[in-house]
Each structure stands twice: as C-alpha cells, then as structure tokens.
N, C-alpha and C. Protein backbone atom coordinates (compact mmCIF):
# COMPACT_ATOMS: atom_id res chain seq x y z
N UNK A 1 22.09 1.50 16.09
CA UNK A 1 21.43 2.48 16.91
C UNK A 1 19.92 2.24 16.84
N UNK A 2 19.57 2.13 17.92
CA UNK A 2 17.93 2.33 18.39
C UNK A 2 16.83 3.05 18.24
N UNK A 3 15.67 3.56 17.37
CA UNK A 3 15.14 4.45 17.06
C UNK A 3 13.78 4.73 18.07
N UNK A 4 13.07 5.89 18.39
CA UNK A 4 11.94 5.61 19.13
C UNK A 4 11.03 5.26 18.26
N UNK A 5 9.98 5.28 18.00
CA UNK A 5 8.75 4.99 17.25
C UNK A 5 8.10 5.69 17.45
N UNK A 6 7.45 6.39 16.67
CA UNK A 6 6.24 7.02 16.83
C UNK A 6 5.50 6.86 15.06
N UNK A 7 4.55 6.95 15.02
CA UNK A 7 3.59 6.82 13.29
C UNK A 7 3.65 5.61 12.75
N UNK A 8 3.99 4.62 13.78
CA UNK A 8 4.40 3.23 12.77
C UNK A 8 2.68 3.00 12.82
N UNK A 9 1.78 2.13 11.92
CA UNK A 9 0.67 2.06 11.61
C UNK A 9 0.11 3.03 11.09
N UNK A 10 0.36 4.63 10.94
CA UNK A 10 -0.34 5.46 10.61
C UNK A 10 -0.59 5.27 9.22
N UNK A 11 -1.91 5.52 8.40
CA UNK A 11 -2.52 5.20 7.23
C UNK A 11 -1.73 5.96 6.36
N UNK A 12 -1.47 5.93 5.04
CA UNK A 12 -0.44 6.95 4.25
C UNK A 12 -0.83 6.34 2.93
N UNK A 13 -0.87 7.34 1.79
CA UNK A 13 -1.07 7.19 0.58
C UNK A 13 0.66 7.01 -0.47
N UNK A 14 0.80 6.51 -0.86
CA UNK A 14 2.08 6.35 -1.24
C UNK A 14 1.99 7.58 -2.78
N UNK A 15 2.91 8.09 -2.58
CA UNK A 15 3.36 9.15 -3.80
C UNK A 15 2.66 8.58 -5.04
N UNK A 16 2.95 7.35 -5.31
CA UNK A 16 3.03 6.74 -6.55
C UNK A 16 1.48 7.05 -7.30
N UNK A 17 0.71 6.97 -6.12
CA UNK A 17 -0.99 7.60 -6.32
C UNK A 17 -1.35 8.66 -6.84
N UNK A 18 -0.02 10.21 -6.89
CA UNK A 18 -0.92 10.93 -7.52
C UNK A 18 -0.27 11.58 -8.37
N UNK A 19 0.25 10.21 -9.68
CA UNK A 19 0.24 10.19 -11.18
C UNK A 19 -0.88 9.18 -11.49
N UNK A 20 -1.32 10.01 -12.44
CA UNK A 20 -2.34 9.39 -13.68
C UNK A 20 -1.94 8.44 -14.05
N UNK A 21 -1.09 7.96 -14.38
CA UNK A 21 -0.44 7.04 -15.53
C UNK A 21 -0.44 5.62 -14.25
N UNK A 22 -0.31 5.35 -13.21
CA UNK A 22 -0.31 4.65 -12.41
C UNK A 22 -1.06 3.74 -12.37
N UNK A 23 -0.99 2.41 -12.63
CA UNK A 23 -2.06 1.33 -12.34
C UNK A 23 -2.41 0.54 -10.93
N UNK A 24 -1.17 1.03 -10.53
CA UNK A 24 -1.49 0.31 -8.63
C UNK A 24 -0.41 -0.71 -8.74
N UNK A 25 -0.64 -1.28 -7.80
CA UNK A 25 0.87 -2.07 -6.77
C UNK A 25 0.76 -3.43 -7.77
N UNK A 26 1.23 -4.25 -6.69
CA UNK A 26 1.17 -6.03 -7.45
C UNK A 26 0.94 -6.64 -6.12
N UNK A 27 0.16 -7.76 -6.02
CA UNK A 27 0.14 -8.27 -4.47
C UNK A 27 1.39 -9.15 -4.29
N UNK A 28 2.27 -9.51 -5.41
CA UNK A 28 2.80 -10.37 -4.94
C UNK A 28 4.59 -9.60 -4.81
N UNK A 29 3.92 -8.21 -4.83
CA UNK A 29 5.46 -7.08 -4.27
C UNK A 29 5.75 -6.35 -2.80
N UNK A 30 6.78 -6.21 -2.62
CA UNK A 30 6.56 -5.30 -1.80
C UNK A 30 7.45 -3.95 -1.52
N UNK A 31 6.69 -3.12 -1.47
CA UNK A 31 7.53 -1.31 -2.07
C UNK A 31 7.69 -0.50 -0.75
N UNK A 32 8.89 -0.29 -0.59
CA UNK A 32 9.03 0.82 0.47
C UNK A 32 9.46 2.13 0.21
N UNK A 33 8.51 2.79 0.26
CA UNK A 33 8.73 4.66 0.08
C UNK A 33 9.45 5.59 1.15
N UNK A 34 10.82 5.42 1.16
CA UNK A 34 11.32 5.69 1.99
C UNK A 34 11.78 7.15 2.42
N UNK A 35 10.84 8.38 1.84
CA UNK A 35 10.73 9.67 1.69
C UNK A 35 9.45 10.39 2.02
N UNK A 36 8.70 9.45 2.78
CA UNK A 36 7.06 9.46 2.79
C UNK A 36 7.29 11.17 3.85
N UNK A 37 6.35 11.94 2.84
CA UNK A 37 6.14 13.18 4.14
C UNK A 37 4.79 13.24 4.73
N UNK A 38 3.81 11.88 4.49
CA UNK A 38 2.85 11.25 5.51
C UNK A 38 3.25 10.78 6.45
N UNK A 39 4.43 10.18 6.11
CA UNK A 39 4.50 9.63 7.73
C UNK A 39 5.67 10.00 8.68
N UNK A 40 5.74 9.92 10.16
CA UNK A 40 6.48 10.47 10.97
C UNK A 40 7.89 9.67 10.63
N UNK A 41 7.35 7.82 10.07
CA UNK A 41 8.81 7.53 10.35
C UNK A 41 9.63 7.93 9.18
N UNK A 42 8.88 8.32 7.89
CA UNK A 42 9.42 8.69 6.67
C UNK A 42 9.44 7.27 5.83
N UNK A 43 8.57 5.85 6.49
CA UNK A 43 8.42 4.83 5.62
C UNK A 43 7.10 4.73 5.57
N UNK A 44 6.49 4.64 4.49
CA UNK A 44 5.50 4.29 4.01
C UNK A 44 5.35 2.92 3.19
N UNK A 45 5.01 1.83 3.85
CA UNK A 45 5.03 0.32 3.66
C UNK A 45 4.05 -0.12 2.64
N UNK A 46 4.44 -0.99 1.56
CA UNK A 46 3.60 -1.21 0.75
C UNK A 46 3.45 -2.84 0.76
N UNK A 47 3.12 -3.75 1.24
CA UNK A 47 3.03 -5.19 2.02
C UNK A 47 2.00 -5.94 1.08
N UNK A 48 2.43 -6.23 -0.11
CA UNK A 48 1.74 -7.41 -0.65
C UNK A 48 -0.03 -7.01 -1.10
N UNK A 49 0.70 -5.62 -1.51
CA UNK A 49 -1.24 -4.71 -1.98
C UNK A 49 -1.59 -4.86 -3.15
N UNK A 50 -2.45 -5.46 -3.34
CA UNK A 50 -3.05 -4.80 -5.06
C UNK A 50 -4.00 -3.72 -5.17
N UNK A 51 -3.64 -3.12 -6.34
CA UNK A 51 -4.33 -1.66 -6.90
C UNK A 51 -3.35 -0.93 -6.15
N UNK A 52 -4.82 0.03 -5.82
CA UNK A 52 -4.34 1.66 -5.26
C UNK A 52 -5.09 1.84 -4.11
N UNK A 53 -4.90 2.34 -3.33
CA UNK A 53 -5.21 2.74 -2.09
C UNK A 53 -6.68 3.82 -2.14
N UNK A 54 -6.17 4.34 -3.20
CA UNK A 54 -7.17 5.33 -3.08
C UNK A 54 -8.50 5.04 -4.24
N UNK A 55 -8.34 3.93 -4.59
CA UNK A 55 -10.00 3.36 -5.35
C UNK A 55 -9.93 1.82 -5.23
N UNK A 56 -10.53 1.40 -4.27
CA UNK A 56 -10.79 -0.36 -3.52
C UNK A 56 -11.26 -1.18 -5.15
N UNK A 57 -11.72 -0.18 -5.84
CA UNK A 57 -12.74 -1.06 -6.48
C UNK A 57 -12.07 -1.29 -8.16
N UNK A 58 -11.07 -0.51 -8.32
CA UNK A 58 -10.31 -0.53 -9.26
C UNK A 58 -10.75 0.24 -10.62
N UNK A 59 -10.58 0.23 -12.22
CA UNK A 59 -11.03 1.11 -13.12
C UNK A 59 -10.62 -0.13 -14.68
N UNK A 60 -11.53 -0.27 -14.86
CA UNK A 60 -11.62 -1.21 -16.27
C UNK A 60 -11.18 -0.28 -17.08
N UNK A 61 -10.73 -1.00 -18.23
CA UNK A 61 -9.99 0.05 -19.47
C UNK A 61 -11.01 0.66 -20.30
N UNK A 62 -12.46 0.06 -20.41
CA UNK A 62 -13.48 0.76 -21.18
C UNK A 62 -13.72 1.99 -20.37
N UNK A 63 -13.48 2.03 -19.16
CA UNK A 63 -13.64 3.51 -18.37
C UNK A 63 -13.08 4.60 -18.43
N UNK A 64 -11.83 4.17 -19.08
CA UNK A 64 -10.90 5.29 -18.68
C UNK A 64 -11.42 6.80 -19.68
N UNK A 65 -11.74 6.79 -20.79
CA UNK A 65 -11.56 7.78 -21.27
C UNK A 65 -12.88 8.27 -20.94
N UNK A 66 -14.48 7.61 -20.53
CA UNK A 66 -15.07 8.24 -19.83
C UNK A 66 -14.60 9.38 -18.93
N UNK A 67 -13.73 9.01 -17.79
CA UNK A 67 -13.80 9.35 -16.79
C UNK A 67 -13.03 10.62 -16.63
N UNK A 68 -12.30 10.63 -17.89
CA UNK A 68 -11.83 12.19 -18.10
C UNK A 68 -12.70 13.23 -18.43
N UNK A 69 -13.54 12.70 -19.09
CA UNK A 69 -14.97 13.60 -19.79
C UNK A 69 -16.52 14.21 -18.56
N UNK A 70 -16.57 12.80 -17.96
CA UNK A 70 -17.22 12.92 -17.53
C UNK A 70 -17.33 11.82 -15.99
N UNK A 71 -16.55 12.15 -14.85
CA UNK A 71 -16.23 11.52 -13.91
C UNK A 71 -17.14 10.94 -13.54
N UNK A 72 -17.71 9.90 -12.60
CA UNK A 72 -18.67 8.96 -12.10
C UNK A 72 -17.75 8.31 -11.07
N UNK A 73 -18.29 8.92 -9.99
CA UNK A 73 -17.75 8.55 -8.53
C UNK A 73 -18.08 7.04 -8.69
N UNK A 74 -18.25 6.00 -9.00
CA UNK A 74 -19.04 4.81 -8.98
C UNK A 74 -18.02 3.94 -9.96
N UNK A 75 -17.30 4.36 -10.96
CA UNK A 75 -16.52 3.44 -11.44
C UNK A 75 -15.45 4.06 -11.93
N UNK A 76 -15.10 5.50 -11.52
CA UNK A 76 -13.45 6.31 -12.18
C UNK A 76 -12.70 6.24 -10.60
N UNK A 77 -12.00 6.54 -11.33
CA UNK A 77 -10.12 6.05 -10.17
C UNK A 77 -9.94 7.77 -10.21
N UNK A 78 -9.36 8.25 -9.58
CA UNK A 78 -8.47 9.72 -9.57
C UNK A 78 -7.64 10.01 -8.00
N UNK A 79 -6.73 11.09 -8.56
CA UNK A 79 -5.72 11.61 -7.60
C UNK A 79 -6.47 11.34 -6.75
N UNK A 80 -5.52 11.33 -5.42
CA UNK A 80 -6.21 10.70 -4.16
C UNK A 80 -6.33 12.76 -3.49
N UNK A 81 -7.33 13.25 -3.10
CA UNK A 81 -7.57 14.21 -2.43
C UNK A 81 -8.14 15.69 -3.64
N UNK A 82 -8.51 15.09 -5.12
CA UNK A 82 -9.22 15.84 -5.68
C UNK A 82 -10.90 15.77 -5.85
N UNK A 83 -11.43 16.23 -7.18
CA UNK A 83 -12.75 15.48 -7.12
C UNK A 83 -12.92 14.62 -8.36
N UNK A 84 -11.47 14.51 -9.04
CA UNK A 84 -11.55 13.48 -10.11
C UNK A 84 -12.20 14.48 -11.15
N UNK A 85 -12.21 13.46 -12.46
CA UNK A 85 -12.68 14.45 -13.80
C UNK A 85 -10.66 14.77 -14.29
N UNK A 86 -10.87 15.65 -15.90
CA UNK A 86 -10.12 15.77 -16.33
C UNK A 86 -8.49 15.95 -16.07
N UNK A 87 -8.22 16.39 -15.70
CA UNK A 87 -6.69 16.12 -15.18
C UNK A 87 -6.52 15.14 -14.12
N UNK A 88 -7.52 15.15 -13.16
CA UNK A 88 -7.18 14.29 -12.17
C UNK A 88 -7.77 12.61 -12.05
N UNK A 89 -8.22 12.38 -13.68
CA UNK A 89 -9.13 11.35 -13.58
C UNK A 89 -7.38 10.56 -13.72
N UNK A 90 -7.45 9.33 -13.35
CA UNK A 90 -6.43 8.19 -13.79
C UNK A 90 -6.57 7.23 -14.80
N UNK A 91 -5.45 7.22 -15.18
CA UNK A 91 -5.39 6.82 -17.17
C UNK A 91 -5.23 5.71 -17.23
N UNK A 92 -5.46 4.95 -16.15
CA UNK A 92 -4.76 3.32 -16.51
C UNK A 92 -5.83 2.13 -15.83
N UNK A 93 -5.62 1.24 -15.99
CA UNK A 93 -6.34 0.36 -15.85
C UNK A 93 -6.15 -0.15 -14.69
N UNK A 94 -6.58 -0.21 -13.20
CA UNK A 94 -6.15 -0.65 -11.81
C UNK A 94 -7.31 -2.11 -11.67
N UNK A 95 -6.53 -2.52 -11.21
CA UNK A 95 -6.99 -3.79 -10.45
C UNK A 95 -7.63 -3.69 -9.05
N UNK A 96 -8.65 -4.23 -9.15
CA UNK A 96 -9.13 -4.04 -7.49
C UNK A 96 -8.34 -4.96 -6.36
N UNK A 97 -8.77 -3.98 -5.20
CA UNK A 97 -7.90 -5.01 -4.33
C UNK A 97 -8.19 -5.49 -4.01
N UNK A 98 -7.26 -6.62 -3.11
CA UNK A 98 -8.00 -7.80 -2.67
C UNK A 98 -8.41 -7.54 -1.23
N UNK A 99 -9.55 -8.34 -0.85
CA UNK A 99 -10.56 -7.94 0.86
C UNK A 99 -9.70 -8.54 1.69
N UNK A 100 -8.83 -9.18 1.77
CA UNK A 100 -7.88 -10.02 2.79
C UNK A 100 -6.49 -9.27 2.99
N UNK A 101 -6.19 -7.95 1.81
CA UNK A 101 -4.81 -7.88 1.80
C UNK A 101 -6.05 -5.97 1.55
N UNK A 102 -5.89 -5.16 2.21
CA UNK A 102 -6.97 -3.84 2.11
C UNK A 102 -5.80 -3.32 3.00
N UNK A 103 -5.69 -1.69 2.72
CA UNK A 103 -4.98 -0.86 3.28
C UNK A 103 -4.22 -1.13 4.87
N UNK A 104 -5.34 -1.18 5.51
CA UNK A 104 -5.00 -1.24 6.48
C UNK A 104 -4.83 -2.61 7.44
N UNK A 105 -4.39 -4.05 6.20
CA UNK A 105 -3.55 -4.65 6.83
C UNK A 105 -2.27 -4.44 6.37
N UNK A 106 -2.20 -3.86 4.98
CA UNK A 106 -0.93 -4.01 3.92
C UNK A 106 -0.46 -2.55 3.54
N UNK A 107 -0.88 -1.76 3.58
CA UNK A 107 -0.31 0.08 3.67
C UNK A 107 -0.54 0.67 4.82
N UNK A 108 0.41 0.83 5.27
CA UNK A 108 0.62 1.87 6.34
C UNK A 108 2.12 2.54 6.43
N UNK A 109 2.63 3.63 7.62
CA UNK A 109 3.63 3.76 8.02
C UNK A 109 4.54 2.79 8.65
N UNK A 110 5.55 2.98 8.31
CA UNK A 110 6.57 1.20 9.37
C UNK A 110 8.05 1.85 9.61
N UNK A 111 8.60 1.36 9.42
CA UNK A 111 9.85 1.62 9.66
C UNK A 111 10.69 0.24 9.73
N UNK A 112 12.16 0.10 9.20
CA UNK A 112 13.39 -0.78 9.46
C UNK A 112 13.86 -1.09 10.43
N UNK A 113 13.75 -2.14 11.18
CA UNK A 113 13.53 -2.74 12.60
C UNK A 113 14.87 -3.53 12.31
N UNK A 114 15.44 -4.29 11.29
CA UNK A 114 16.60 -5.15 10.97
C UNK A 114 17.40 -4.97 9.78
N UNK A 115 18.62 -5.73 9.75
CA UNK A 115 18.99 -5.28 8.12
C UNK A 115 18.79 -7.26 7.69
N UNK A 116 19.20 -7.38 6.34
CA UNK A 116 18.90 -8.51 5.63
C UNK A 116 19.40 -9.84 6.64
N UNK A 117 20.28 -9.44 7.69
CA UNK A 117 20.59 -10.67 8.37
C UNK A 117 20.08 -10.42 9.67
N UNK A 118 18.68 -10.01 9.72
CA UNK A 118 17.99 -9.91 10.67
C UNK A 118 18.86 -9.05 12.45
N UNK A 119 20.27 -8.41 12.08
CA UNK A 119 21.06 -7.53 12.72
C UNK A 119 20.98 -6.14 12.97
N UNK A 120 21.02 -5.93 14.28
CA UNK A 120 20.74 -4.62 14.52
C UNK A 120 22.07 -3.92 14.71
N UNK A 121 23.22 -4.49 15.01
CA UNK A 121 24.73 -3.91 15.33
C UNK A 121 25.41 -3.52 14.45
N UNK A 122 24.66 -3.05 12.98
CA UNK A 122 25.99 -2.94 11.75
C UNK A 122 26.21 -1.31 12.00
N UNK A 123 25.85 -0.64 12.84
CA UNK A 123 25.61 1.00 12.75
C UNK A 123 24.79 1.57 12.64
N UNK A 124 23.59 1.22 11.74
CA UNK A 124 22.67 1.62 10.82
C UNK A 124 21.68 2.08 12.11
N UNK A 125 20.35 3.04 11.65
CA UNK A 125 19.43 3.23 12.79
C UNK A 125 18.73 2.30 12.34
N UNK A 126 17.85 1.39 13.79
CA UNK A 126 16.53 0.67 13.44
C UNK A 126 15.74 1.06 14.87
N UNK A 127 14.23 0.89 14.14
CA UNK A 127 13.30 0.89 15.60
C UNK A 127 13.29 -0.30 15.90
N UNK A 128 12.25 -0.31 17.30
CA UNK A 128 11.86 -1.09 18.01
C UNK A 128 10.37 -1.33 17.60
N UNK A 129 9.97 -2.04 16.90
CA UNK A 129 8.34 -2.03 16.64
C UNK A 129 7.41 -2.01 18.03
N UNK A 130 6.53 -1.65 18.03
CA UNK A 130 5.46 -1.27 19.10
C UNK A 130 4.67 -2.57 19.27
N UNK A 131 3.82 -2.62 20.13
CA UNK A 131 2.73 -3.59 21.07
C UNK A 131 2.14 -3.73 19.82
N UNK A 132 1.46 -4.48 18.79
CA UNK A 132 0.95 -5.00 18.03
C UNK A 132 1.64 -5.18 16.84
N UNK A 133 3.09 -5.15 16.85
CA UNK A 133 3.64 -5.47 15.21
C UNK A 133 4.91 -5.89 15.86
N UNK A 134 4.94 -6.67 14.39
CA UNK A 134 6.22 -7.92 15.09
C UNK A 134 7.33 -7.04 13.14
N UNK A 135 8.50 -7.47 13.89
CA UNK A 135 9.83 -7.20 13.00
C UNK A 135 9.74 -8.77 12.00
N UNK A 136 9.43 -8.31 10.91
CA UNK A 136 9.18 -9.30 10.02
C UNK A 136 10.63 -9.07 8.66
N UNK A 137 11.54 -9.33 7.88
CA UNK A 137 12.03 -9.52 7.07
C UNK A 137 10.84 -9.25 5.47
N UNK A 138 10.88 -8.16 5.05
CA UNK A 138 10.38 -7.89 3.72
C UNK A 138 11.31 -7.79 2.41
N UNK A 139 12.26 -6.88 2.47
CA UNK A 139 13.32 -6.59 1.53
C UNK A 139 14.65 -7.31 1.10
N UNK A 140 14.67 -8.43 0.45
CA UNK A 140 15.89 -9.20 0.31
C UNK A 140 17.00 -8.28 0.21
N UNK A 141 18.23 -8.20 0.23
CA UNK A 141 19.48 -7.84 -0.33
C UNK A 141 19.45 -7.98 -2.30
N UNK A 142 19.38 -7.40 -3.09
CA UNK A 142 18.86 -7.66 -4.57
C UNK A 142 20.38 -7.84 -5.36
N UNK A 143 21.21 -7.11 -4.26
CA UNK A 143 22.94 -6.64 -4.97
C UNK A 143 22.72 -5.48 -5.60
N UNK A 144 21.58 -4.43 -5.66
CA UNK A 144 21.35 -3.47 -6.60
C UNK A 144 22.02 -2.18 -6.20
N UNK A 145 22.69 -2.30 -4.81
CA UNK A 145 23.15 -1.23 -4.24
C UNK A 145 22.68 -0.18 -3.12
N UNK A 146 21.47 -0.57 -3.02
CA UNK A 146 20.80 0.63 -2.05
C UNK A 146 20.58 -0.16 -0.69
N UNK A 147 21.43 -0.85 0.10
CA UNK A 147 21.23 -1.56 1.51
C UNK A 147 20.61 -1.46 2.41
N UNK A 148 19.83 0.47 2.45
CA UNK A 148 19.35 0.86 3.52
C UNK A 148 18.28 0.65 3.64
N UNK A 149 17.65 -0.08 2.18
CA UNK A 149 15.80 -0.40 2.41
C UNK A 149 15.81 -1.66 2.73
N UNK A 150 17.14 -2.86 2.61
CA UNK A 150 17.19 -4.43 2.32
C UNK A 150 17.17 -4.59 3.90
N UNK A 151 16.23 -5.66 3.97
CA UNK A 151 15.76 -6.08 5.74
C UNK A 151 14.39 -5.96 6.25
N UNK A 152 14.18 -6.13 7.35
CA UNK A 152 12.85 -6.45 8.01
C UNK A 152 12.53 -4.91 8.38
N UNK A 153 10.81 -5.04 8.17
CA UNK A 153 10.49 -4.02 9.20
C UNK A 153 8.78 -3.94 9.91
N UNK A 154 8.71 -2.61 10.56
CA UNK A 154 7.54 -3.58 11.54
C UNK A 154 6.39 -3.45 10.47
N UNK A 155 5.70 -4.94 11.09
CA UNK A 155 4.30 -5.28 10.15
C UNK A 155 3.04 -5.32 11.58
N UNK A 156 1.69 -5.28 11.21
CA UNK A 156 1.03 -5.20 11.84
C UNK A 156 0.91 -7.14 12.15
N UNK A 157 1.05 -7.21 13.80
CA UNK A 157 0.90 -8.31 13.67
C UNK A 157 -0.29 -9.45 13.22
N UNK A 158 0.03 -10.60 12.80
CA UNK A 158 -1.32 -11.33 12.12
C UNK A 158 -1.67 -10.83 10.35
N UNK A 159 -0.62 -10.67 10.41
CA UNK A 159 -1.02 -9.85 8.24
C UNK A 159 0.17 -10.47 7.58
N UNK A 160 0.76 -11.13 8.17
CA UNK A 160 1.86 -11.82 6.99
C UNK A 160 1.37 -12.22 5.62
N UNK A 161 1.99 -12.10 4.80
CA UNK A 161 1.75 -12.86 3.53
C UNK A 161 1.79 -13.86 3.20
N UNK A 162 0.45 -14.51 2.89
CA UNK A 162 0.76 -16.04 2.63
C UNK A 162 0.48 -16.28 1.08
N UNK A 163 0.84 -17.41 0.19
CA UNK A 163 0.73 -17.55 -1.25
C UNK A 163 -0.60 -17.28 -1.13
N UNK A 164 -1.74 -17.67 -0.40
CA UNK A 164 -2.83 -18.23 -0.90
C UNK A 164 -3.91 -16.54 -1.02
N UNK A 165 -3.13 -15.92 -0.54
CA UNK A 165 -3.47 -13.96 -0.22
C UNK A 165 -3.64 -13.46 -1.89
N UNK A 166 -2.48 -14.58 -2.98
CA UNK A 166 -2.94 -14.20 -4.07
C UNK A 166 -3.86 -14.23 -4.82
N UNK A 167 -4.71 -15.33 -4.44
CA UNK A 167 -5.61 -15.28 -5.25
C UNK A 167 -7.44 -15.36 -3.82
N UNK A 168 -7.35 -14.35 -3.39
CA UNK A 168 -7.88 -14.30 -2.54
C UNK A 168 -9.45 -13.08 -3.11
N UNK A 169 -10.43 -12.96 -2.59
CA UNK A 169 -11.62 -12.06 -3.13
C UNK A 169 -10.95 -10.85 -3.33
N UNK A 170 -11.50 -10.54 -4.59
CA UNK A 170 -11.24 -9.01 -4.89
C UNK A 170 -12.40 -8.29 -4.17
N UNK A 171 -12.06 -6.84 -4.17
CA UNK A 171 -12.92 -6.03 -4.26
C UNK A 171 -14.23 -5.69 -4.68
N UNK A 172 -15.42 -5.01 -4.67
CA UNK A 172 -16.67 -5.48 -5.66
C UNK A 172 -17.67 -4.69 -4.89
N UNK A 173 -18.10 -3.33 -5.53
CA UNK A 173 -18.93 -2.86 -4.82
C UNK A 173 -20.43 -3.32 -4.60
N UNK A 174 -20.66 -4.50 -5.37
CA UNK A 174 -22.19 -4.99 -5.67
C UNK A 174 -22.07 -6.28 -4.38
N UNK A 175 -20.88 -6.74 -3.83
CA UNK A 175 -20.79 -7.77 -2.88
C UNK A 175 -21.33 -6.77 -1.31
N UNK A 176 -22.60 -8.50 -0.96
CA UNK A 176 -22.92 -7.66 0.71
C UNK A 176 -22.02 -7.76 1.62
N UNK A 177 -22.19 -6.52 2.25
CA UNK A 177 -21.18 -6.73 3.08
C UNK A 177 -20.66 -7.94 4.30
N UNK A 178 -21.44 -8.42 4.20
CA UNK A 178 -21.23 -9.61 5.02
C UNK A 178 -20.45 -11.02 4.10
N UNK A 179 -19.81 -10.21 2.75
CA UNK A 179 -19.50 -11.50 2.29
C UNK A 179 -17.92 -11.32 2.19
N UNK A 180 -17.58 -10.04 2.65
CA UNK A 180 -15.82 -10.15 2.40
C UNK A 180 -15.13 -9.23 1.51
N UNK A 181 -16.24 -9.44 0.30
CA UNK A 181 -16.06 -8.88 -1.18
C UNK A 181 -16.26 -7.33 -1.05
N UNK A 182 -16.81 -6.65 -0.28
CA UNK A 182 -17.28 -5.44 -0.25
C UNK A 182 -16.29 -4.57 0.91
N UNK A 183 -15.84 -3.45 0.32
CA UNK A 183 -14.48 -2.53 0.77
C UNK A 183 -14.41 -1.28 0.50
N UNK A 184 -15.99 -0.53 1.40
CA UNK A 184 -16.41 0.71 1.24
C UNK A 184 -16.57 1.31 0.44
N UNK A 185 -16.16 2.86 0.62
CA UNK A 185 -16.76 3.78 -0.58
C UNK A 185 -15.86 3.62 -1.90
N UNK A 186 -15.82 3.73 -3.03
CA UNK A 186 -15.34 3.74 -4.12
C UNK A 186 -14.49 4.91 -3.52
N UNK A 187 -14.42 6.12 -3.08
CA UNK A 187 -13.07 7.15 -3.44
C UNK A 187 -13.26 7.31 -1.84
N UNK A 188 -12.59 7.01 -1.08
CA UNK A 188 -12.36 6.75 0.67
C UNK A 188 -11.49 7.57 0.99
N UNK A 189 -10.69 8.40 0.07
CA UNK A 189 -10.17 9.93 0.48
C UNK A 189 -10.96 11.17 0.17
C-alpha cells in the first residue's frame, strides 16, 4: 500500500537528545526513530550523523562537570530546548559533527519507501518520496526480528553516504566560515 507524504525533510531532533547521558550518533550508523512525534511521517532519519543535533560543536570531557556548575553557551552541550546548566547540562563527551554530513543533509523526517528487497507488494505501507529525494536502501534485514524498519527510505537527494564522509572536517567554531569547518551557533535550538 501507497502512502501520501507529507513532513518528509522536516528538521526533527531525535528523542535520544534529551538524555544527559547521551554522547551523539556514529557517522558510520544509521538510526531510525520510528515513533518521532516531530514528525508527520512518525520517522525521524538518522543518515550517517555524528554527535548531536543539538550542539554542532560537540563537549570535551574536561567540560563536562563545568557545565553543570556553571553553563557556557560556548563550549557545554544540553537538552535541546532548555537553557542548559544543572540538570539539563549533558554528561558525556560528544563528538562534533562533521560539515559534509550536518543536520540537514543527514537528520530529518523520511519515511519507508521499500522493504530490504527494494519491494513495495509485500502488504506493508510505503511512501512515494517527493521531488528532491530519491528511495535509497538504509536498513539491512539484521534477522533481529523487527522487519518494519529493514529497507530503503526517502533521502534528500545528492547526500548519500560515501566512506570518505568519514573522515571528513569536523565542526569548529574558531573555523571561517568560508572554510567548511564552521556550523553556526553552538546551541541552534
């Protein structure tokens, strides 16, 4: 069955953001939140991201216990939609992300366009991806039991993952902006 589309691209913070204990994604994963109440389609796509969405610039481990004490918009991580400081500062050590792989080629809303054999006839609902995103294959089949996340779904077109995305510029608020390295405000929610 055929789904309409609507929210596929829409920007979305993934749940996983607002625990403390959280260090951020892996670039070389990819996580689908398939309960998202950001987004219309209820997927919230996580496409080969490092860190966290909600601090570009990441949080060294000498920071952390600062940043419970005494927050500094400039190098603490926290819940995405507080003002950071004690409960909401984040306890872990995040990695910045990388300038080639940034929210909004690699987090957004998407939705399941195929299942693992690139088939739309097994029953299951899939959309139709929209005018700028192509039905790409993300989720192998693992055998782990849960089938309904295993398969393709829509990606913004031109953002595929390539090996070389891994080791690509991090983040860096001291980089000019004209060099790649630089990926706005430190807390962008």
């Amino acid at each position: 069955m055929r789904c309409s589309v609507g929210g596929v691209g829409d920007p979305c913070i993934p749940e996983d953001e607002y625990q403390t204990a959280f260090s951020g994604y892996s670039v070389e994963e990819t996580n689908v939140e398939s309960r998202s109440f950001q987004c219309e389609t209820r997927v919230c796509l996580v496409n080969h991201f490092q860190g966290r969405v909600s601090c570009p610039y990441g949080q060294a481990q000498g920071d952390i216990a600062g940043c419970r004490d005494n927050f500094d918009l400039h190098r603490c991580c926290k819940i995405p939609g507080t003002i950071g400081g004690g409960d909401d500062a984040v306890i872990a050590t995040v990695q910045a992300q990388k300038a080639g792989r940034r929210p909004d080629r690699s987090v957004y809303c998407s939705c399941r366009c195929a299942n693992v054999d690139g088939k739309t006839n097994d029953g299951a609902s899939y959309c139709d991806c929209p005018s700028g995103y192509q039905c790409k294959q993300l989720i192998p089949n693992l055998q782990l039991g849960e089938l309904q996340l295993a398969g393709s779904y829509c990606i913004k077109s031109g953002t595929e993952f390539k090996v070389t995305d891994k080791a690509g510029v991090e983040c860096t608020p001291a980089a000019p902006p004209d060099t790649g390295g630089s990926c706005g405000p430190k807390q962008p929610n």
